[in-house]
Protein backbone atom coordinates (compact mmCIF):
# COMPACT_ATOMS: atom_id res chain seq x y z
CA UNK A 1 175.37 279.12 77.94
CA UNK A 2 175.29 281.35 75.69
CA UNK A 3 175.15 285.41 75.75
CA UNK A 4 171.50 285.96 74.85
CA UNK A 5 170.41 283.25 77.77
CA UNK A 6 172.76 285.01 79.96
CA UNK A 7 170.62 288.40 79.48
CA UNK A 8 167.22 286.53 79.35
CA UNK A 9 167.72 284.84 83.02
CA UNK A 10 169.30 288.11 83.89
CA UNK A 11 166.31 290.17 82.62
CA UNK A 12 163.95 287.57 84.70
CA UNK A 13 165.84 288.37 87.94
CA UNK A 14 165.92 292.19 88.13
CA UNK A 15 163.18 293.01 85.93
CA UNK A 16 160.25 290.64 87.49
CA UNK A 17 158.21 293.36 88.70
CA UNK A 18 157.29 295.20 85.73
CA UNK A 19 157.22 291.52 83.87
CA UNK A 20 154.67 290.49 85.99
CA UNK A 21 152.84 293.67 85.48
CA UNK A 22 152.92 293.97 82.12
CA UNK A 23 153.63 290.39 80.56
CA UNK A 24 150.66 288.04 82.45
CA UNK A 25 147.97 288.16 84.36
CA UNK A 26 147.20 288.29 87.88
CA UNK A 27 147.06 284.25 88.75
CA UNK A 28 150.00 283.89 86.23
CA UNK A 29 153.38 282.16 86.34
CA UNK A 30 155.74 284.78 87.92
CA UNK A 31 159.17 286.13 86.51
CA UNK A 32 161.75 286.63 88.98
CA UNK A 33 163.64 282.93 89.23
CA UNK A 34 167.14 283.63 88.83
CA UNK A 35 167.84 280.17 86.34
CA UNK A 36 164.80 280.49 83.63
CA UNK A 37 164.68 282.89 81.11
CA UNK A 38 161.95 285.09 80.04
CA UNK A 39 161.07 282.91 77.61
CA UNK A 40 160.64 279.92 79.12
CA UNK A 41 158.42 281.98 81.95
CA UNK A 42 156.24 283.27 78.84
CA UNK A 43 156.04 279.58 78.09
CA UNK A 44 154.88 278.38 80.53
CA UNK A 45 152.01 281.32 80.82
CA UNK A 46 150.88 280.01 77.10
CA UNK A 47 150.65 276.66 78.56
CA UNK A 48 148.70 278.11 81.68
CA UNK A 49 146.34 280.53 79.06
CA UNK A 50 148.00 282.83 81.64
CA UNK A 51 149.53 285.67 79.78
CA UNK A 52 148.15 289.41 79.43
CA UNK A 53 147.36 291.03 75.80
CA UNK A 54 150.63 292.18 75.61
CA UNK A 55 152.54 288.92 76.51
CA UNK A 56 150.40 286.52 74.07
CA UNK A 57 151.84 289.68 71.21
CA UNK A 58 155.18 289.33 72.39
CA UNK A 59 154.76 285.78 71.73
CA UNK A 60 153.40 285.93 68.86
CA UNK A 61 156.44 287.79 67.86
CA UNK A 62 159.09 285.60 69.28
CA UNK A 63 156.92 282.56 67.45
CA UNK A 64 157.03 284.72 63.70
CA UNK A 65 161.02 284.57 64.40
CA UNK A 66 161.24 281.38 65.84
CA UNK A 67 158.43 279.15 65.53
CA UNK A 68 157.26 277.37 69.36
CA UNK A 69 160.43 279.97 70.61
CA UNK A 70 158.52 280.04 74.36
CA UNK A 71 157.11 276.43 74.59
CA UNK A 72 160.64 275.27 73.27
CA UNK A 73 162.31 276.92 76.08
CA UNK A 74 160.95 275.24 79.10
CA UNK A 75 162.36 272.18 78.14
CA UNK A 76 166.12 273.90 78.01
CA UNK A 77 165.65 275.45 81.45
């Protein structure tokens, strides 16, 4: 596993509150499992049509760097 994955799951764990807050909306998928990765969580909130305004432009800038970056995810988690 690599560094970046390390600080993603990380991230998910201690950070889930203001995730949820901020990145989806209130029936969404919730951060806070400590083996997925932020990513993978956004993922499956596109999948859902789940995510708030400000997750679907996060994804939209994780997508412009890495085309499907979020739906991609879920299947390495």
């Amino acid at each position: 596993m690599n560094e970046g994955t390390k600080a993603s799951k990380f991230l998910n764990l201690t950070q889930s509150d203001i995730l949820n807050k901020i990145l989806i909306t209130e029936n969404g998928i919730q951060f806070g499992g400590n083996s997925e990765t932020v990513s993978s969580v956004i993922g499956k909130n596109v999948l859902n049509k789940t995510l708030s305004p400000v997750g679907t432009l996060l994804n939209i800038i994780l997508d412009f760097f890495d085309p499907n970056h979020s739906i991609n995810s879920i299947k390495k988690n």
